[in-house]
Structure formats: structure tokens, C-alpha cells
C-alpha atoms as a PDB file:
ATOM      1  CA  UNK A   1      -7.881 160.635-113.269  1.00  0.00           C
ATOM      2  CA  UNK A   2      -9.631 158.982-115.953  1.00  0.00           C
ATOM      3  CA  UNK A   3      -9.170 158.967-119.988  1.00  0.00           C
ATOM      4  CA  UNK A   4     -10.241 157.282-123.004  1.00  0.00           C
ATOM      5  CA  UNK A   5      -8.011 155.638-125.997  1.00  0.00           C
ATOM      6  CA  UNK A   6      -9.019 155.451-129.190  1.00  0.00           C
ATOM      7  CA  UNK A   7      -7.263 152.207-129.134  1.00  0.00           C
ATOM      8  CA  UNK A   8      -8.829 148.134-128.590  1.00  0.00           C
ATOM      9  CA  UNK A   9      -7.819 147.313-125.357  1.00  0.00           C
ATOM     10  CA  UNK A  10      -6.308 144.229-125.804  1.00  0.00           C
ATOM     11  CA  UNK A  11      -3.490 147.075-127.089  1.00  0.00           C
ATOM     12  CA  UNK A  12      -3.236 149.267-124.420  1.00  0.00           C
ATOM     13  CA  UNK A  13      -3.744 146.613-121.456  1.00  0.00           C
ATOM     14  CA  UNK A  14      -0.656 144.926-123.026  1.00  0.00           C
ATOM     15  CA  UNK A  15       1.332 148.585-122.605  1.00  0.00           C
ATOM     16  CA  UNK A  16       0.121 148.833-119.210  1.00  0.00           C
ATOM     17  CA  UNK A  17       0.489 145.631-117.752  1.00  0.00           C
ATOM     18  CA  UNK A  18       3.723 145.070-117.524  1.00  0.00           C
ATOM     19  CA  UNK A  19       4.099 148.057-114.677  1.00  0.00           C
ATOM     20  CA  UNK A  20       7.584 149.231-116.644  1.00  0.00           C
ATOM     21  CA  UNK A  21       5.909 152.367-117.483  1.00  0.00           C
ATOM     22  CA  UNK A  22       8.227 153.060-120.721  1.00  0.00           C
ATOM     23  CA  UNK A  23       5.646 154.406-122.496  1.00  0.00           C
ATOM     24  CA  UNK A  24       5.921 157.578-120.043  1.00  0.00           C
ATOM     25  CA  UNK A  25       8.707 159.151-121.560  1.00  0.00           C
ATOM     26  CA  UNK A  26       8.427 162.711-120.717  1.00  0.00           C
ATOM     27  CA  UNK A  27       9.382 161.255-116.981  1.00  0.00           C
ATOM     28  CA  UNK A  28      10.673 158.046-116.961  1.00  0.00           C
ATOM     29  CA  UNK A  29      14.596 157.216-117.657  1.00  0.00           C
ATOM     30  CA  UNK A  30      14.836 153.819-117.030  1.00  0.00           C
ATOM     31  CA  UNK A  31      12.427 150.868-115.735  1.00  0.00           C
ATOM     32  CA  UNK A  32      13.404 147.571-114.956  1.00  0.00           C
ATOM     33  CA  UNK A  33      12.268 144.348-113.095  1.00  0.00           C
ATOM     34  CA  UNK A  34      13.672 143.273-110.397  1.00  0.00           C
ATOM     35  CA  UNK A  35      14.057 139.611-108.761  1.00  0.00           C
ATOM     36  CA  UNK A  36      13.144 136.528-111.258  1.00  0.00           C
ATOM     37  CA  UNK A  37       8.826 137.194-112.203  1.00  0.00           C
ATOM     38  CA  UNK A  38       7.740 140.005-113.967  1.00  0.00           C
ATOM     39  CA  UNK A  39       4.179 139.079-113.672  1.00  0.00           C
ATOM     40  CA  UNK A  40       3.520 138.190-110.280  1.00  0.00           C
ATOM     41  CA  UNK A  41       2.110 139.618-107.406  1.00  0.00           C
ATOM     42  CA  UNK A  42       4.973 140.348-105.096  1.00  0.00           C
ATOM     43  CA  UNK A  43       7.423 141.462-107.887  1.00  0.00           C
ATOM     44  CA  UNK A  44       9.273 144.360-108.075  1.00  0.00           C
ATOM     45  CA  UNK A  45      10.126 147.559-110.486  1.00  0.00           C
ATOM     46  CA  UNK A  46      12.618 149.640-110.151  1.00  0.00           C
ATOM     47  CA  UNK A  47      11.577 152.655-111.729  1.00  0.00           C
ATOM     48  CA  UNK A  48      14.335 156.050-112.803  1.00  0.00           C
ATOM     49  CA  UNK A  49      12.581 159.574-113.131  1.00  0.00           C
ATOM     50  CA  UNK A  50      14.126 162.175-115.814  1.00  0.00           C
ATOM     51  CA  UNK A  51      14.326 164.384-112.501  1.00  0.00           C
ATOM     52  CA  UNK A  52      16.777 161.907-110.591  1.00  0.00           C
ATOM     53  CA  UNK A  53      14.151 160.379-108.466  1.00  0.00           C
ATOM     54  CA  UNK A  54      14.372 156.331-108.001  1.00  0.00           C
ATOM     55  CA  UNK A  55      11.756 154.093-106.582  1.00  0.00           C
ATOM     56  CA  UNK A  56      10.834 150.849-106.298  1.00  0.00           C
ATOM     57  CA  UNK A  57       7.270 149.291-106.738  1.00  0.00           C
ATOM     58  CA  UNK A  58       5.694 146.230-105.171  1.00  0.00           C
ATOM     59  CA  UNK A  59       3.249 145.076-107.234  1.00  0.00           C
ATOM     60  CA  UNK A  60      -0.166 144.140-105.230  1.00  0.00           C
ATOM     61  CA  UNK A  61      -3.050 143.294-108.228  1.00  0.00           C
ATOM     62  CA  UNK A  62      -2.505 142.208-111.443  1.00  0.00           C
ATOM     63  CA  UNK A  63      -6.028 141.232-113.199  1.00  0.00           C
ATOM     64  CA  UNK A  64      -6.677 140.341-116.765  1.00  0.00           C
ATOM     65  CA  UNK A  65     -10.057 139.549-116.230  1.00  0.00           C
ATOM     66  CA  UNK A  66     -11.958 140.634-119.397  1.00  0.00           C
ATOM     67  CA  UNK A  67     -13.809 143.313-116.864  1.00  0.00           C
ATOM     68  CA  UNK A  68     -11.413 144.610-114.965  1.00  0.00           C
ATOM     69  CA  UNK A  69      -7.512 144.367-116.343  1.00  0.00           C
ATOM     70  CA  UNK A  70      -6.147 146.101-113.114  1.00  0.00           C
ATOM     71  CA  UNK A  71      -2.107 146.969-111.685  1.00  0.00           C
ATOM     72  CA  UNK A  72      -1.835 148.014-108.196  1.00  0.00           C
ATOM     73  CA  UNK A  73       0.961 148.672-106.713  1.00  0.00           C
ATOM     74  CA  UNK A  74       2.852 150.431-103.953  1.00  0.00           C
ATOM     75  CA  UNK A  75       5.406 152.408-103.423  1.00  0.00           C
ATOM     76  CA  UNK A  76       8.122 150.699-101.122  1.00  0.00           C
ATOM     77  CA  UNK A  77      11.309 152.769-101.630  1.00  0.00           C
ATOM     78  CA  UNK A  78      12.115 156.519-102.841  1.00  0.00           C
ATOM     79  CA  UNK A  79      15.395 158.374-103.636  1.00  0.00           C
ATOM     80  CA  UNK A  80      15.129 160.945-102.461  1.00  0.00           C
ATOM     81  CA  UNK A  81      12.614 160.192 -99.596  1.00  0.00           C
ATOM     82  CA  UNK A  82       9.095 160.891-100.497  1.00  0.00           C
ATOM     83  CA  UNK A  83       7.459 163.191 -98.207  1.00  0.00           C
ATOM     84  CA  UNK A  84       4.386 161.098 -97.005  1.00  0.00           C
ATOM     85  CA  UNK A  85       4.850 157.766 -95.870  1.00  0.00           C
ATOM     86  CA  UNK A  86       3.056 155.200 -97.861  1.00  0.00           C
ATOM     87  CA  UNK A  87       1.324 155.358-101.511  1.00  0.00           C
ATOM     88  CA  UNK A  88      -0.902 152.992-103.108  1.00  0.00           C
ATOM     89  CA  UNK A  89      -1.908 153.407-107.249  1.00  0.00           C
ATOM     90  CA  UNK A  90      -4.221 151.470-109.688  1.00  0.00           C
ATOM     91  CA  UNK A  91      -4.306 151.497-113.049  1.00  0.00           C
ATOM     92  CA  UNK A  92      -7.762 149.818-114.398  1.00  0.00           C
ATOM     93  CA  UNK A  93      -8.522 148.768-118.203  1.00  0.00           C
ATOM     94  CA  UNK A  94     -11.732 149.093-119.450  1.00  0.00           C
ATOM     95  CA  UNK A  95     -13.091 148.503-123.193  1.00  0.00           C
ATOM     96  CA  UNK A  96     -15.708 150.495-124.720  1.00  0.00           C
ATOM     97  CA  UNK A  97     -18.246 148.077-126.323  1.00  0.00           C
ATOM     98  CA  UNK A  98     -20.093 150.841-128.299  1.00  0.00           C
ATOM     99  CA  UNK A  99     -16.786 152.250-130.030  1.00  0.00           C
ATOM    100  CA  UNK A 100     -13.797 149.301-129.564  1.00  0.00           C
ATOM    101  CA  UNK A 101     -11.939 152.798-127.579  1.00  0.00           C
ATOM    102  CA  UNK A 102     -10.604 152.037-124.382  1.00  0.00           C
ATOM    103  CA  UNK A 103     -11.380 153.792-121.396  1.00  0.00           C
ATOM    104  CA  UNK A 104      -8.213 153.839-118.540  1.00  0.00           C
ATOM    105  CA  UNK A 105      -8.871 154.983-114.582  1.00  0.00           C
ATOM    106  CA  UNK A 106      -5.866 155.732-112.311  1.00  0.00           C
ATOM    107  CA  UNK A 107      -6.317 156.258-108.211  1.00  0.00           C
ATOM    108  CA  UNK A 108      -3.476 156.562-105.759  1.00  0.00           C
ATOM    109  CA  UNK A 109      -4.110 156.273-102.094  1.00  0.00           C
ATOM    110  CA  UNK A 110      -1.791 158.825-100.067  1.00  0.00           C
ATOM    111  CA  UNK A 111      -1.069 158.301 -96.061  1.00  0.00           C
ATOM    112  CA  UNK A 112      -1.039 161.253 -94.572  1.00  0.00           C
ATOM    113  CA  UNK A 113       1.909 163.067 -94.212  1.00  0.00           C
ATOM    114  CA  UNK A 114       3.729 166.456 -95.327  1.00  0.00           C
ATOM    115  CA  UNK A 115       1.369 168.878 -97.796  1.00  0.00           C
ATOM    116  CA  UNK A 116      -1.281 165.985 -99.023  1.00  0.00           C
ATOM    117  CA  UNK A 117      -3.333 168.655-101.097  1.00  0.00           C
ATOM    118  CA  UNK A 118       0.076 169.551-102.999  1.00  0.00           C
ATOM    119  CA  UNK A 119       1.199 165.467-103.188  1.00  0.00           C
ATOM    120  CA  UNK A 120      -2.542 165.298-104.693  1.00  0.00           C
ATOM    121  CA  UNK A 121      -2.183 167.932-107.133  1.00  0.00           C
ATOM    122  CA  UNK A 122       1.139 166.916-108.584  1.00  0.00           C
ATOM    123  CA  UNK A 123      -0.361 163.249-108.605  1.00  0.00           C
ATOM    124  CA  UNK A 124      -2.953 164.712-111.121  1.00  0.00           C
ATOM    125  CA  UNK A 125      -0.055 166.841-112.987  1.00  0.00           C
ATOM    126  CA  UNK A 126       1.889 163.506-113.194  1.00  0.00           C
ATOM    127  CA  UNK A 127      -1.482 161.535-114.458  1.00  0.00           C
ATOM    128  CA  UNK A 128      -2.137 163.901-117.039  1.00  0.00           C
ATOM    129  CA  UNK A 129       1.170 163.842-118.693  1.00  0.00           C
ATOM    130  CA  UNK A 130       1.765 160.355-118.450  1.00  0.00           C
ATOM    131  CA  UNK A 131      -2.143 160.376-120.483  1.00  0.00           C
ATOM    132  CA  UNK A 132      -0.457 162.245-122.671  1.00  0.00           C
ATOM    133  CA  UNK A 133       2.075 160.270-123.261  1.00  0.00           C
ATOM    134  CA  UNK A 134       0.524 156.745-123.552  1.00  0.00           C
ATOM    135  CA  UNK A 135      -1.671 158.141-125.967  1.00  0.00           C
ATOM    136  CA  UNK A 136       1.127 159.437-128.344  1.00  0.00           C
ATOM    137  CA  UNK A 137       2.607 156.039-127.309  1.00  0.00           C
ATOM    138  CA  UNK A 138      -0.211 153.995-128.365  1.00  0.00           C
ATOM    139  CA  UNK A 139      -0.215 155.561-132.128  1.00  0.00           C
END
């Protein structure tokens, strides 16, 4: 799922990075960090859905390179239990040179497991409102 901001990215790299996803607020409750660096690979966020749902990310990439600000991350705890066994998501930054917009990408990687066409399409569902919300965010 891909979209573009009509914001620099120096902006919306520095709402992203941080992997607290408070900017998502038609899902997320709470988001905090958990053990002693927010910004290093290996650290961890503990993340509260409006729907009850807790989970805990590793984060895997974290890249401010001027091409490719990136966040990876995996999923390494659910509550309730998530019903595949492993997921893997990036977030990459891109800036528009012709327009100062910003143009954002997010993949996830599912293992198999339960219904993967239905975890897909409620990935995109998920994508698309958190879009939404970043971009009313970012105004």
C-alpha cells in the first residue's frame, strides 16, 4: 500500500520514525517504548488497539538515509493470539523532488497460517485508514 503526502519529508519521516504510531488514532489507544532505546534496532513497542488487541514490536531496520528512511519491524507478541504465526512490516520514506510531497510505501510479510487472503485484506483495510489518518495528522 502506497500513498503520497503533500508534506516535506523531513515532516512526515519524523512522525513515522519513532514506530509509536500515535498518529493512527482511529486504532491505536496507547503506544509506548519499552526497555531503555527508543531508536535502536532491537527495541521494543508496546502497542494498544481501540479494539482491545495488544502487541509488541521488535524493531528490525531503522534507516535515515536520505534515500531510503525505512522502519521494519516484527510482530513478537499478540493479545489475543494472532492467527498466523509470524509478521514482518516496512514503512519506507520517500521525497518527491519535483513537488517537495512525500511519497510513503508499507509491505508486511505474512507466514502462512489461518485465512492469509483475509489477514491480507484487513492488512490493506488497516493501511488505508492509518493513510488516512497520518494525513489528517500531518496537517
Amino acid at each position: 500500500m502506497d500513498s503520497v503526502f503533500s508534506k516535506p519529508v523531513e515532516k512526515v519521516w519524523s512522525t513515522i520514525r519513532p514506530g509509536l504510531f500515535d498518529w493512527w488514532k482511529s486504532a491505536v489507544v496507547k503506544s509506548t517504548v519499552e526497555g531503555d532505546s527508543a531508536s535502536a534496532v532491537g527495541s521494543l513497542r508496546k502497542i494498544t488497539f481501540k479494539d482491545g488487541t495488544v502487541q509488541t514490536f521488535r524493531i528490525l531496520q531503522l534507516s535515515d538515509l536520505e534515500r531510503s528512511r525505512t522502519i521494519t519491524w516484527e510482530v513478537i507478541e499478540s493479545s489475543p493470539a494472532l492467527t498466523y504465526h509470524a509478521a514482518v512490516h516496512t514503512i519506507k520514506v520517500y521525497k518527491v523532488t519535483t513537488d517537495n510531497t512525500t511519497f510513503v510505501e508499507w509491505s508486511s510479510d505474512f507466514s502462512t497460517g489461518a485465512d492469509t487472503a483475509a489477514v491480507v485484506e484487513d492488512s490493506r483495510f488497516k493501511k488505508r485508514e492509518a493513510f488516512n489518518d497520518l494525513a489528517t495528522y500531518l496537517k
